[in-house]
Protein backbone atom coordinates (compact mmCIF):
# COMPACT_ATOMS: atom_id res chain seq x y z
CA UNK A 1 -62.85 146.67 -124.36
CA UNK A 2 -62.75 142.89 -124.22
CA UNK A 3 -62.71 140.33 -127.53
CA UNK A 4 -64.02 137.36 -127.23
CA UNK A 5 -64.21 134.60 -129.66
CA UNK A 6 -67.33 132.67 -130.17
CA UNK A 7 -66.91 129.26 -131.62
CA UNK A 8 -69.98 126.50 -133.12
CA UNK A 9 -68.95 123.31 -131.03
CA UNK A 10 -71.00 120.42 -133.00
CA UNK A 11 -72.35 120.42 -136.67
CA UNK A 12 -75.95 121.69 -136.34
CA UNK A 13 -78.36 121.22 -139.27
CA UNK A 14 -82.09 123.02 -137.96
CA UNK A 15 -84.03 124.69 -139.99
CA UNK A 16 -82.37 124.47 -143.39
CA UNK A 17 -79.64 126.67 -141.19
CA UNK A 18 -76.42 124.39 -141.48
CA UNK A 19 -73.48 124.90 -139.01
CA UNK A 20 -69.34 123.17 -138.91
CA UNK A 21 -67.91 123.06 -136.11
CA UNK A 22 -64.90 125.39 -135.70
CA UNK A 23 -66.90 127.89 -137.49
CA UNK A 24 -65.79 131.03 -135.41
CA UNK A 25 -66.10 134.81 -135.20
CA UNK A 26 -64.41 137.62 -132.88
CA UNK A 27 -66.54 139.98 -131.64
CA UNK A 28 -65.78 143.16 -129.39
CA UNK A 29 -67.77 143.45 -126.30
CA UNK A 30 -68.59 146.66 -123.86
CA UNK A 31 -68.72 144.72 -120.84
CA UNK A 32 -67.20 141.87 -119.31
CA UNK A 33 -70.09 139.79 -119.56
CA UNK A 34 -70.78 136.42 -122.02
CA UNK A 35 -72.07 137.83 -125.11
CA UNK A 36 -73.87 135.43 -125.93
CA UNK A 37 -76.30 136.11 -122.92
CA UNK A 38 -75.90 139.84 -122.92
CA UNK A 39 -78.77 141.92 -125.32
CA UNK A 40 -80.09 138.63 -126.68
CA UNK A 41 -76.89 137.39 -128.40
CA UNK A 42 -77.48 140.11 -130.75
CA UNK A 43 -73.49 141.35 -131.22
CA UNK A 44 -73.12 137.38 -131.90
CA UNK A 45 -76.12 136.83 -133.86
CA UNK A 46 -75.00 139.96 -136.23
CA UNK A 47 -71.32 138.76 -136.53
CA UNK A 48 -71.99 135.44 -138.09
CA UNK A 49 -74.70 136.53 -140.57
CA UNK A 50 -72.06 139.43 -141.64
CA UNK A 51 -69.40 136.28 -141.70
CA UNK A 52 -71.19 133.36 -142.45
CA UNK A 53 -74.62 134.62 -143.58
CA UNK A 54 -76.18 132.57 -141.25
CA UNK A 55 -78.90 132.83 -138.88
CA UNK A 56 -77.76 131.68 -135.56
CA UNK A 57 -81.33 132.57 -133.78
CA UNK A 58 -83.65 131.13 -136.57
CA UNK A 59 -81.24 127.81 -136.08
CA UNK A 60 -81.97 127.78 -132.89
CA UNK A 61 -77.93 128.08 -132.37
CA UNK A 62 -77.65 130.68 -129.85
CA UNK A 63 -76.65 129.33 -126.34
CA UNK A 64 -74.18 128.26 -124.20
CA UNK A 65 -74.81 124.68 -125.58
CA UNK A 66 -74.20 125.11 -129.48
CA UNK A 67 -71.41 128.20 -128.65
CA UNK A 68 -68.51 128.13 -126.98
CA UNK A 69 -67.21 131.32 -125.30
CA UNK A 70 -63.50 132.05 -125.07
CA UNK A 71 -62.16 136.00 -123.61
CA UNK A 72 -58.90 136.37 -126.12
CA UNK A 73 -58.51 140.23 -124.94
């Protein structure tokens, strides 16, 4: 089962949703796809609201241009 760390690359600030860059979370994944594109982002989306408590898809945060995708495991 692969980990892969998901990282915010830029500050964001959209819809009262504020994000740092460097804000990152590790998230375990059943396949050895991009998370982030697999079932909506949803493993991603669920991980920072459980870290951060923010809402990645409501800041319109979840893509391969806010995220950057990095297989640790």
């Amino acid at each position: 089962m692969p980990l892969y760390r998901i990282t915010v690359r830029r500050r964001k600030n959209s819809n009262g949703i504020l994000l740092e860059a460097g804000m990152s979370v590790v998230v375990p994944s059943k396949s050895f796809c991009n998370p982030i594109t697999t079932n909506g982002g949803q493993i991603v989306a669920e991980a920072f609201m459980r870290i951060y408590g923010v809402d990645l898809k409501r800041a319109g945060a979840l893509n391969t241009v806010d995220l950057d995708v990095e297989m640790i495991g």
